[in-house]
Protein backbone atom coordinates (compact mmCIF):
# COMPACT_ATOMS: atom_id res chain seq x y z
CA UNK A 1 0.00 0.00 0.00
CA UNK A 2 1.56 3.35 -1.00
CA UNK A 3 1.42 5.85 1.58
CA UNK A 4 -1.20 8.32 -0.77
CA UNK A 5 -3.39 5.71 -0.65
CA UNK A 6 -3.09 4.90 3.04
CA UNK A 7 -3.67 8.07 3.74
CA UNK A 8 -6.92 8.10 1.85
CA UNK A 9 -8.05 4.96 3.57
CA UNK A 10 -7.68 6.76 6.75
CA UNK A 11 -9.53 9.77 6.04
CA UNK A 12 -12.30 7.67 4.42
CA UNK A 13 -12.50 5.53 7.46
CA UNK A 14 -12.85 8.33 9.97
CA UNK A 15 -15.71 9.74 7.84
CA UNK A 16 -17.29 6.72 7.93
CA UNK A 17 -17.09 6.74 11.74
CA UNK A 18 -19.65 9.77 11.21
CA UNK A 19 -16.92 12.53 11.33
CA UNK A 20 -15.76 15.64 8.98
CA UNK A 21 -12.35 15.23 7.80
CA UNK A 22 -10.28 17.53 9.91
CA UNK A 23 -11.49 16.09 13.11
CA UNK A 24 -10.21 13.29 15.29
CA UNK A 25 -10.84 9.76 14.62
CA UNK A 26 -13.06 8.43 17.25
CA UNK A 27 -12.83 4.62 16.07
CA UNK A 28 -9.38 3.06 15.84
CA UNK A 29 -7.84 2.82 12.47
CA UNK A 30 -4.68 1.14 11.20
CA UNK A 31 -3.25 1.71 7.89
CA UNK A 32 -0.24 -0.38 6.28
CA UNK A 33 2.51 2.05 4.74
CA UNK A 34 5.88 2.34 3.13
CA UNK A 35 7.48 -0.24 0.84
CA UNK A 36 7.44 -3.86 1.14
CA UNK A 37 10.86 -3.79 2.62
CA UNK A 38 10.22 -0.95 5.18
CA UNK A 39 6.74 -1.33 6.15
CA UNK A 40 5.27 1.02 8.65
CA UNK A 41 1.65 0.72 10.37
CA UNK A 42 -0.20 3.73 11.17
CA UNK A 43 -2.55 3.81 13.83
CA UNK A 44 -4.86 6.78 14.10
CA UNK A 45 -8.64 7.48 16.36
CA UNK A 46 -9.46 6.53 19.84
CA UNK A 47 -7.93 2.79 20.46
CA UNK A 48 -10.12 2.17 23.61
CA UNK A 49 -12.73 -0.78 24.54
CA UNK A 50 -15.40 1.95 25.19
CA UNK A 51 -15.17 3.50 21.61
CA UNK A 52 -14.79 0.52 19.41
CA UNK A 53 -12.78 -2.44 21.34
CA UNK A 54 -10.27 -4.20 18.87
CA UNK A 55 -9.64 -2.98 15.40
CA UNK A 56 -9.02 -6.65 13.32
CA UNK A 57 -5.56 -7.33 12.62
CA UNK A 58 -5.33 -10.06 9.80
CA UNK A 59 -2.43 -12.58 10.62
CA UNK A 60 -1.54 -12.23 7.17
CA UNK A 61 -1.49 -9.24 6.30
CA UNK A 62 2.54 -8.72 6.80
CA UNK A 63 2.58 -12.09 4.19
CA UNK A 64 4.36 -9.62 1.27
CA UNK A 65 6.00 -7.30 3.81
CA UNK A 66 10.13 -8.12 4.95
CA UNK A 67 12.10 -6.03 6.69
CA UNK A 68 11.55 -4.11 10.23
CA UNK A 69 8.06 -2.71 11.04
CA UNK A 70 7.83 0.54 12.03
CA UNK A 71 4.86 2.79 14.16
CA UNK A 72 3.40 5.81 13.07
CA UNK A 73 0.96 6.90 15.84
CA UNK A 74 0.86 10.63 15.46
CA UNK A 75 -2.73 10.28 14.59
CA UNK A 76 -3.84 8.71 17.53
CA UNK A 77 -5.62 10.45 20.22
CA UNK A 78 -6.22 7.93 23.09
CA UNK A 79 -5.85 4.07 23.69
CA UNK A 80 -5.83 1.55 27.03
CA UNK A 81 -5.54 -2.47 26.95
CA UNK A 82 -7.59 -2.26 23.55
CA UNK A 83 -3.96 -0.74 21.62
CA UNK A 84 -2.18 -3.27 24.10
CA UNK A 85 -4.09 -6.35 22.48
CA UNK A 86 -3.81 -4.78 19.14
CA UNK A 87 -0.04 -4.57 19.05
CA UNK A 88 0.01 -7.73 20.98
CA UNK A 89 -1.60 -9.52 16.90
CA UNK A 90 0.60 -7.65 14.75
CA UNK A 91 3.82 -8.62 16.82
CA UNK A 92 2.43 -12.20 16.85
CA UNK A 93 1.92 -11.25 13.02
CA UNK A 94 5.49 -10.24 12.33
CA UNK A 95 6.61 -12.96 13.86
CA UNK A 96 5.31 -15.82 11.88
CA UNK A 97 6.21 -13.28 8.46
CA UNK A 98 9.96 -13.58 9.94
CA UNK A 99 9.69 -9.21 10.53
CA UNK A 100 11.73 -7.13 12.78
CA UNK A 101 9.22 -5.44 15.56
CA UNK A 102 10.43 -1.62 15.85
CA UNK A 103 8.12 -0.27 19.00
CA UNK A 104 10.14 3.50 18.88
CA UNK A 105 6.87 4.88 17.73
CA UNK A 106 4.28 3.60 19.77
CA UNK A 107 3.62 5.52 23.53
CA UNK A 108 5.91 5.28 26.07
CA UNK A 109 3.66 3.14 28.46
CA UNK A 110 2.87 0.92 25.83
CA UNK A 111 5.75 -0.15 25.29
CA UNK A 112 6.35 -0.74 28.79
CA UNK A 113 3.40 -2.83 28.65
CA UNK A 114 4.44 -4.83 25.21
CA UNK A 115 7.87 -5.64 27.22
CA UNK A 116 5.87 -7.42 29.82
CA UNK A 117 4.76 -9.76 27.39
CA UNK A 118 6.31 -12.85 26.19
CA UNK A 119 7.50 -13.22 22.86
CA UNK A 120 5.52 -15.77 21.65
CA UNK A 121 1.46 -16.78 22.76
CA UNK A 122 1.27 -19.71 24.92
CA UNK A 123 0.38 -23.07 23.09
CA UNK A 124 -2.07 -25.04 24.47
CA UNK A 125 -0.79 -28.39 25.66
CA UNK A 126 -1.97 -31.53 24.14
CA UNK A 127 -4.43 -33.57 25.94
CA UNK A 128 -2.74 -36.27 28.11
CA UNK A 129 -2.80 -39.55 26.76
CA UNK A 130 -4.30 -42.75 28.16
CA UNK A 131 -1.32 -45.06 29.12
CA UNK A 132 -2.17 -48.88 28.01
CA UNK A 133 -4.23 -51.06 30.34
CA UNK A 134 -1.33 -52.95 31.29
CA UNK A 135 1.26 -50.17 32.23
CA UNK A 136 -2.00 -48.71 34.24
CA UNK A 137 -2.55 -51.89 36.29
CA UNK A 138 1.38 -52.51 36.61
CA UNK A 139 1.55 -48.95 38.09
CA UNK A 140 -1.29 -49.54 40.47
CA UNK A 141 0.46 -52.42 41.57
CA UNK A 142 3.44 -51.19 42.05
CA UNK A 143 2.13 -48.11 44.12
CA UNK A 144 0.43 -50.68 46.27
CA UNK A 145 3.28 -52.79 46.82
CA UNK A 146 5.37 -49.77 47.64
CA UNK A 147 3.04 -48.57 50.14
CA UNK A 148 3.14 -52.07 51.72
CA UNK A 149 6.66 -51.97 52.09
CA UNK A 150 6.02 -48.50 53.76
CA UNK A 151 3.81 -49.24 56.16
CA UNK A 152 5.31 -52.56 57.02
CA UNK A 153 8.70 -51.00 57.91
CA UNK A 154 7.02 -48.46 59.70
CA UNK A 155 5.36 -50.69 61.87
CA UNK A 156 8.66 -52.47 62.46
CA UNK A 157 10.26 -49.19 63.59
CA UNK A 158 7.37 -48.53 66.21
CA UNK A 159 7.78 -52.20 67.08
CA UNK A 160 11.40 -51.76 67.93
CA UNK A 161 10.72 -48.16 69.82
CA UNK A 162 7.94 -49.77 71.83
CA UNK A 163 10.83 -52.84 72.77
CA UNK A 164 13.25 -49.96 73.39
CA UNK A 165 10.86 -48.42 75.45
CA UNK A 166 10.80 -51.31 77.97
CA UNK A 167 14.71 -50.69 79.04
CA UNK A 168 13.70 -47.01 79.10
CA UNK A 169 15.73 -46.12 76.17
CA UNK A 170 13.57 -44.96 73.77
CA UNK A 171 12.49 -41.35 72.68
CA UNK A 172 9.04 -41.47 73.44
CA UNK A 173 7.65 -38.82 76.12
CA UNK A 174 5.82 -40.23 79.14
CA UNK A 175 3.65 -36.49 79.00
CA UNK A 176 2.76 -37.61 75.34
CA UNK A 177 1.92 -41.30 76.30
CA UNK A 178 -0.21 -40.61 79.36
CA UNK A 179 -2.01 -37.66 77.20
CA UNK A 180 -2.70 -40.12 74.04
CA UNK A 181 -4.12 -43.06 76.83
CA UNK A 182 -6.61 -40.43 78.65
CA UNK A 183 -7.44 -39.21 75.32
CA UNK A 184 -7.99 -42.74 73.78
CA UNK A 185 -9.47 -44.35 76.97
CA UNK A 186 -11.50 -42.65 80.02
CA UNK A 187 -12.34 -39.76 77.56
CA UNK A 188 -13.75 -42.71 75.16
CA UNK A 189 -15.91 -43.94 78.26
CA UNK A 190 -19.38 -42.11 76.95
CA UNK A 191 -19.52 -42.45 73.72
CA UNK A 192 -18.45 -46.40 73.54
CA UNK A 193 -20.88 -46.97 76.41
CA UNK A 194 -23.78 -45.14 74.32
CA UNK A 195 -23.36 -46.74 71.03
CA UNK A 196 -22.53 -50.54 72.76
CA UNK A 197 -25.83 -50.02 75.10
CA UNK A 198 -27.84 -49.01 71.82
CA UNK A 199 -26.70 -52.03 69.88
CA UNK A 200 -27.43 -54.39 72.47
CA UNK A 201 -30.65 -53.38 72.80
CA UNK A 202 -31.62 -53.17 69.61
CA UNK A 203 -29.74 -57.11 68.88
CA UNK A 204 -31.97 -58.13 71.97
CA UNK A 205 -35.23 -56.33 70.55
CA UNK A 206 -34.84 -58.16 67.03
CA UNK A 207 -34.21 -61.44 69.02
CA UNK A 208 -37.11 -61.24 70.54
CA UNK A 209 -39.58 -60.32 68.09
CA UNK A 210 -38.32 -63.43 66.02
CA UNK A 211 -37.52 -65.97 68.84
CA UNK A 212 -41.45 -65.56 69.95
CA UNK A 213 -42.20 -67.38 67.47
CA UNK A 214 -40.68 -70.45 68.63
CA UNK A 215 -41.28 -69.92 72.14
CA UNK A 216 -37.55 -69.57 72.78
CA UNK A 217 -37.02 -66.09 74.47
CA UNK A 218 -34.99 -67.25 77.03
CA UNK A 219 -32.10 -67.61 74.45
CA UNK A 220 -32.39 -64.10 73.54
CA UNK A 221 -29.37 -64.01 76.44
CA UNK A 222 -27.07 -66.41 74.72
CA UNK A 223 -27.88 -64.10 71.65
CA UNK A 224 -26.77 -61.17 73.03
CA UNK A 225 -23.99 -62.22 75.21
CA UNK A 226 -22.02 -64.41 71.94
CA UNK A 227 -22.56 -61.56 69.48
CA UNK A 228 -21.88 -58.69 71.36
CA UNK A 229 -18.47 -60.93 73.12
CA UNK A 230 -17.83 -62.21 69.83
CA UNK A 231 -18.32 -59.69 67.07
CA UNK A 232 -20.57 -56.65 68.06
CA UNK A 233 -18.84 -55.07 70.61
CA UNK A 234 -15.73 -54.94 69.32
CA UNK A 235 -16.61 -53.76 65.80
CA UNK A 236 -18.56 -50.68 67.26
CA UNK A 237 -16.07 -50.36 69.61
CA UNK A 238 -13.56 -50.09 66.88
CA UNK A 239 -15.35 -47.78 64.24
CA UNK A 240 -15.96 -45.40 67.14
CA UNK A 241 -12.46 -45.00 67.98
CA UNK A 242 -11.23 -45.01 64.19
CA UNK A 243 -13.95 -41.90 63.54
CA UNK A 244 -12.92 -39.95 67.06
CA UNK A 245 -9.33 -41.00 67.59
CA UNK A 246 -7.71 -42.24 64.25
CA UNK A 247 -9.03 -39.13 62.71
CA UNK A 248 -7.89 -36.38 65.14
CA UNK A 249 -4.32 -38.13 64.45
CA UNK A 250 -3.88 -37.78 61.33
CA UNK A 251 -5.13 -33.85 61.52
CA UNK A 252 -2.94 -33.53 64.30
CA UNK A 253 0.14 -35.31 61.85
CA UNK A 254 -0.68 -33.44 59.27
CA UNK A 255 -0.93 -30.40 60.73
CA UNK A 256 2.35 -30.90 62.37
CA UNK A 257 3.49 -31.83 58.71
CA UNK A 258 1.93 -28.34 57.72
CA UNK A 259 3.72 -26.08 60.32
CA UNK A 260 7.13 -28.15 59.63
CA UNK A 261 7.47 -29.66 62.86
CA UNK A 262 7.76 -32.75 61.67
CA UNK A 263 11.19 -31.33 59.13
CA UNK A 264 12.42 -30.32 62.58
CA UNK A 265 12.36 -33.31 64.19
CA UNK A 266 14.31 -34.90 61.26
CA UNK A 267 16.70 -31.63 61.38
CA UNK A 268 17.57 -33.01 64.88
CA UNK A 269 17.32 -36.35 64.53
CA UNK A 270 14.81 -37.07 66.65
CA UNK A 271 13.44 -40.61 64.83
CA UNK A 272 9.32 -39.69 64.49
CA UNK A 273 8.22 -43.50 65.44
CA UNK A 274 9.35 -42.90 68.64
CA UNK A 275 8.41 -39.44 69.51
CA UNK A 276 4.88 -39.30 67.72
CA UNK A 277 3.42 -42.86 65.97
CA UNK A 278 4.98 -45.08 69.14
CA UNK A 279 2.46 -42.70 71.84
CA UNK A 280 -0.87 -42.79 69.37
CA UNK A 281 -0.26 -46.16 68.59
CA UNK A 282 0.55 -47.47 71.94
CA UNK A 283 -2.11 -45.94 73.84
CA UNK A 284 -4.64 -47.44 71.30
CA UNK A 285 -3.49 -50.61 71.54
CA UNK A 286 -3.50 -50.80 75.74
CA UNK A 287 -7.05 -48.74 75.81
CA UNK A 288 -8.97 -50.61 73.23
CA UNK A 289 -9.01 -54.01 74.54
CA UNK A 290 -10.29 -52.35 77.83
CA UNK A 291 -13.22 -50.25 75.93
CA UNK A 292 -14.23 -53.77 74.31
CA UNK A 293 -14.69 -55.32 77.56
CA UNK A 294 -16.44 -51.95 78.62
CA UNK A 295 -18.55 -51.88 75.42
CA UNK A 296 -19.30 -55.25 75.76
CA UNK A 297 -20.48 -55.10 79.32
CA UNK A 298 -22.75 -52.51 78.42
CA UNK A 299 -24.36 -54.44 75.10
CA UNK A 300 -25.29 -56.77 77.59
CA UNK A 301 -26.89 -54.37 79.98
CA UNK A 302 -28.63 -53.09 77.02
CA UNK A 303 -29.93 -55.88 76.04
CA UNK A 304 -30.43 -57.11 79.60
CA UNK A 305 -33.05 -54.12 79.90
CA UNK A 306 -34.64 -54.31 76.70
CA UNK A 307 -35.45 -58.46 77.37
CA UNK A 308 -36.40 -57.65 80.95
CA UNK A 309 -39.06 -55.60 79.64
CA UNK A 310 -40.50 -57.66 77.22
CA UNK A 311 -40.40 -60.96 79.33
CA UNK A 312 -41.39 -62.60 81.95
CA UNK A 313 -38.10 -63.58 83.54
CA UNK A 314 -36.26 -62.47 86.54
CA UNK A 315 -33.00 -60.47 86.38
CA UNK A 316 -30.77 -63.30 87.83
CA UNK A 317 -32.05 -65.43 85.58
CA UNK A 318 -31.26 -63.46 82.65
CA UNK A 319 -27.68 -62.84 83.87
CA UNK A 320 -27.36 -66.50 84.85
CA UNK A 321 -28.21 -67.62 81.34
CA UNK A 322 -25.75 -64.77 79.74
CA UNK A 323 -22.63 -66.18 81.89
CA UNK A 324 -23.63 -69.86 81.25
CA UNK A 325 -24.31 -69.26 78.05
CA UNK A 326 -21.08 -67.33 76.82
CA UNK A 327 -17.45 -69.31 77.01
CA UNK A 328 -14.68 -67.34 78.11
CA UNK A 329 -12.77 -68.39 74.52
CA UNK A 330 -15.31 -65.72 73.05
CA UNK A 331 -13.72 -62.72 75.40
CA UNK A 332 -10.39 -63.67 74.76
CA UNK A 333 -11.15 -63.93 70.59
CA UNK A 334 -13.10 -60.36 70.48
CA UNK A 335 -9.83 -59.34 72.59
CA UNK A 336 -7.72 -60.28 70.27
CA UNK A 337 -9.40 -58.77 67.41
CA UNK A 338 -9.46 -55.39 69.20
CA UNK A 339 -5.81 -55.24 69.78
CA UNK A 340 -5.52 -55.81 66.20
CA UNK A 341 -8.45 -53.54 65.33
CA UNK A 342 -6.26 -50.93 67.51
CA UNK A 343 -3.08 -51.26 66.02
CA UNK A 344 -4.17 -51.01 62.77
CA UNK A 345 -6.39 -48.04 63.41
CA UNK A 346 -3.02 -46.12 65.01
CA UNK A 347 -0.68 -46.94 62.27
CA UNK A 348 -3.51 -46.45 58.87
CA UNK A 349 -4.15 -42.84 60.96
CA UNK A 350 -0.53 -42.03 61.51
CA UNK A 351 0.82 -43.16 57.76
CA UNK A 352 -2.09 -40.80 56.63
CA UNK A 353 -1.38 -37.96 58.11
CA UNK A 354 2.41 -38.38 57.39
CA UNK A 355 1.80 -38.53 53.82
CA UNK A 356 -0.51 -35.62 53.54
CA UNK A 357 -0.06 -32.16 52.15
CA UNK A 358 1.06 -29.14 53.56
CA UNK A 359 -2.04 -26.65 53.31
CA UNK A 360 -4.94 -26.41 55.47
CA UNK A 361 -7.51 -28.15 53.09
CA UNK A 362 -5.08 -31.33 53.68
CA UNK A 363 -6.05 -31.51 56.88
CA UNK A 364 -9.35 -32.02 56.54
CA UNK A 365 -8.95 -34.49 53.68
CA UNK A 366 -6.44 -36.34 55.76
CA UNK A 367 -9.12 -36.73 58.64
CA UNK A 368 -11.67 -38.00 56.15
CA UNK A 369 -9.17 -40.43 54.75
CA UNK A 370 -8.18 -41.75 58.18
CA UNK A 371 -11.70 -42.15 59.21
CA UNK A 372 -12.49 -44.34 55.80
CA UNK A 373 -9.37 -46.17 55.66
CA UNK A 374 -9.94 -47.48 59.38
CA UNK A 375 -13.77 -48.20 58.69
CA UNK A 376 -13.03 -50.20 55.97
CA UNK A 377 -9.98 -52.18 57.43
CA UNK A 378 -12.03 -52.81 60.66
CA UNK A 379 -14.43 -54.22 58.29
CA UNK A 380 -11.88 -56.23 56.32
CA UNK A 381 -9.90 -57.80 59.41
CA UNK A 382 -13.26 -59.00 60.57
CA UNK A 383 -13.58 -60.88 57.66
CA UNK A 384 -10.38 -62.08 57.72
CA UNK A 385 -10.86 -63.23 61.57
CA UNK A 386 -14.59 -64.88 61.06
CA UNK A 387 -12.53 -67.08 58.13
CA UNK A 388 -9.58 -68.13 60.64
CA UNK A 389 -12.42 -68.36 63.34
CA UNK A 390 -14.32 -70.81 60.99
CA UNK A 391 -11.04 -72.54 59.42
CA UNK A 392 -9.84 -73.65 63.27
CA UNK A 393 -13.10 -74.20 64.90
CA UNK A 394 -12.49 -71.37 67.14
């Protein structure tokens, strides 16, 4: 485009904007000047959003042009982030016609803001691709297996800090141990007792309304007593202490993690199994075969008050019928279980809250996880027990 003729196109394109020639251009205008080998764009009106936005900028229109591009703004009487977006095309432009970008004779703060830019847009990344259903199951596996090996070997370090502990060489705080045991045990008390008293009444209601039929309600106590020894009592016992203590340690792990306590123990060496998973997970393990005999002492009173009033039997002939009626191998099997119910709950909480993030929305996920991941192992090991249970006659 000669520069006559550019000129021309100007002046015809501010009339059209509904102006005399003579006046300022109130709609923004560019114009493409000088030879093919020294073009120069001229930019004339009012290069703001308000009046007009974003004058079109073809991405080819440099296609014949080589050289440097120059800027002719004399004409122009205002811009803002409109001229900014503008220049922002027609350097994209020169740079895909292989053009020098000369800025000299744009505004001052433009080019300050053209400077702040990168030099070329930001591509958008490809989509990520599906791996194969056999290097997606291999990773799985391998993630699982790693976090085996994990857990197993931190178990075995807590193992060997709870046997150091015994010759009084170990780095665990007695302050931290007698804190975790109130707050795992006595401070357990009312909520174990409320949910074992409900579920032994309710096992004891059911009983009843079923073993009426056969006119055998006096083995609604057997009922009772070998569930709740057996399997009740220390299931509930167990999914109450996973939701209220297995959760509050891993937000009080992770939050530790958060506030980079946990760095600073390994910045003095002070081994973490012993000073924070051997306390949780020790205290757990001594308070929660306790709270099963508690919780199952008070399944049987709840069922012991539901069945005395709905039948026509004497209270010492319930209880009589419970003790008879229930073997002491059942107490020492639910035992059992909860010890292993509690020592899975402590480590699952701890590992959780060790590997979680750093920000505060971590916590909380960290607490939900804990809370799942014990629910669902309590439910698991059960399993696992009632098929050893069954497999040795037990």
């Amino acid at each position: 485009m000669t520069e006559h003729a550019s000129h021309a196109a100007l002046q015809n394109a501010g009339q059209t904007a509904g102006q005399s020639a003579g006046q300022p251009f109130q709609k923004p205008v560019w114009a493409l000047e000088g030879e093919p080998d020294a073009p120069r764009l001229v930019l004339a009106g009012t290069w703001t959003v308000q009046n007009g936005g974003l004058a079109p900028f073809p991405p080819d229109a440099l296609a014949q042009a080589h050289g440097t591009l120059t800027f002719d703004c004399q004409g122009m009487t205002d811009w803002d982030s409109a001229l900014v977006a503008f220049l922002w095309d027609v350097k994209q432009a020169t740079g895909h016609a292989g053009l020098g970008f000369e800025p000299e004779g744009l505004p001052q703060a433009a080019q300050r803001l053209l400077a702040l830019l990168p030099a070329t847009a930001a591509t958008k990344a490809p989509p990520p691709q599906r791996p194969p259903l056999l290097e997606r199951v291999g990773t799985r596996t391998l993630a699982v297996l790693d976090e085996t090996g994990t857990v197993t070997e931190l178990a075995l370090e807590t193992a060997r800090e709870a046997a150091r502990s015994l010759t009084g060489r170990s780095g665990m705080r007695t302050k931290d141990l007698l804190t975790d045991i109130w707050n795992a045990g006595p401070a357990a008390l009312l909520i174990v007792g409320v949910v074992n008293f409900l579920v032994g009444a309710i096992l004891a209601f059911v009983g009843l309304v079923e073993l009426r039929r056969f006119a055998a309600e006096i083995y609604v106590a057997n009922l009772v007593g070998i569930a709740c020894a057996r399997e009740i009592a220390a299931i509930m016992t167990a999914i109450v202490m996973a939701g209220r203590t297995g959760g509050a340690y891993a937000a009080r792990i992770s939050t530790m993690l958060g506030n980079e306590e946990i760095d600073a123990l390994m910045v003095f060496g002070i081994p973490v199994s012993s000073y924070i998973l051997l306390p949780s997970i020790l205290s757990l393990g001594l308070m929660m075969p306790l709270l099963y005999i508690y919780g199952t002492l008070i399944a049987i009173l709840g069922g012991f008050v539901v069945s005395i009033s709905m039948m026509d039997i004497s209270p010492i002939g319930y209880l009589t019928t419970t003790f008879n009626g229930v073997p002491l191998h059942e107490f020492v099997f639910g035992l059992t279980k909860s010890f292993c119910f509690a020592c899975f709950i402590g480590l699952a909480a701890c590992r959780v809250g060790l590997k979680a993030g750093r920000s505060a929305a971590d916590v909380g996920i960290a607490a939900t996880r804990a809370v799942v991941i014990g629910i669902v192992g309590i439910i698991a090991m059960d399993a696992i027990f009632a098929i050893l249970a069954n497999t040795l006659g037990i």
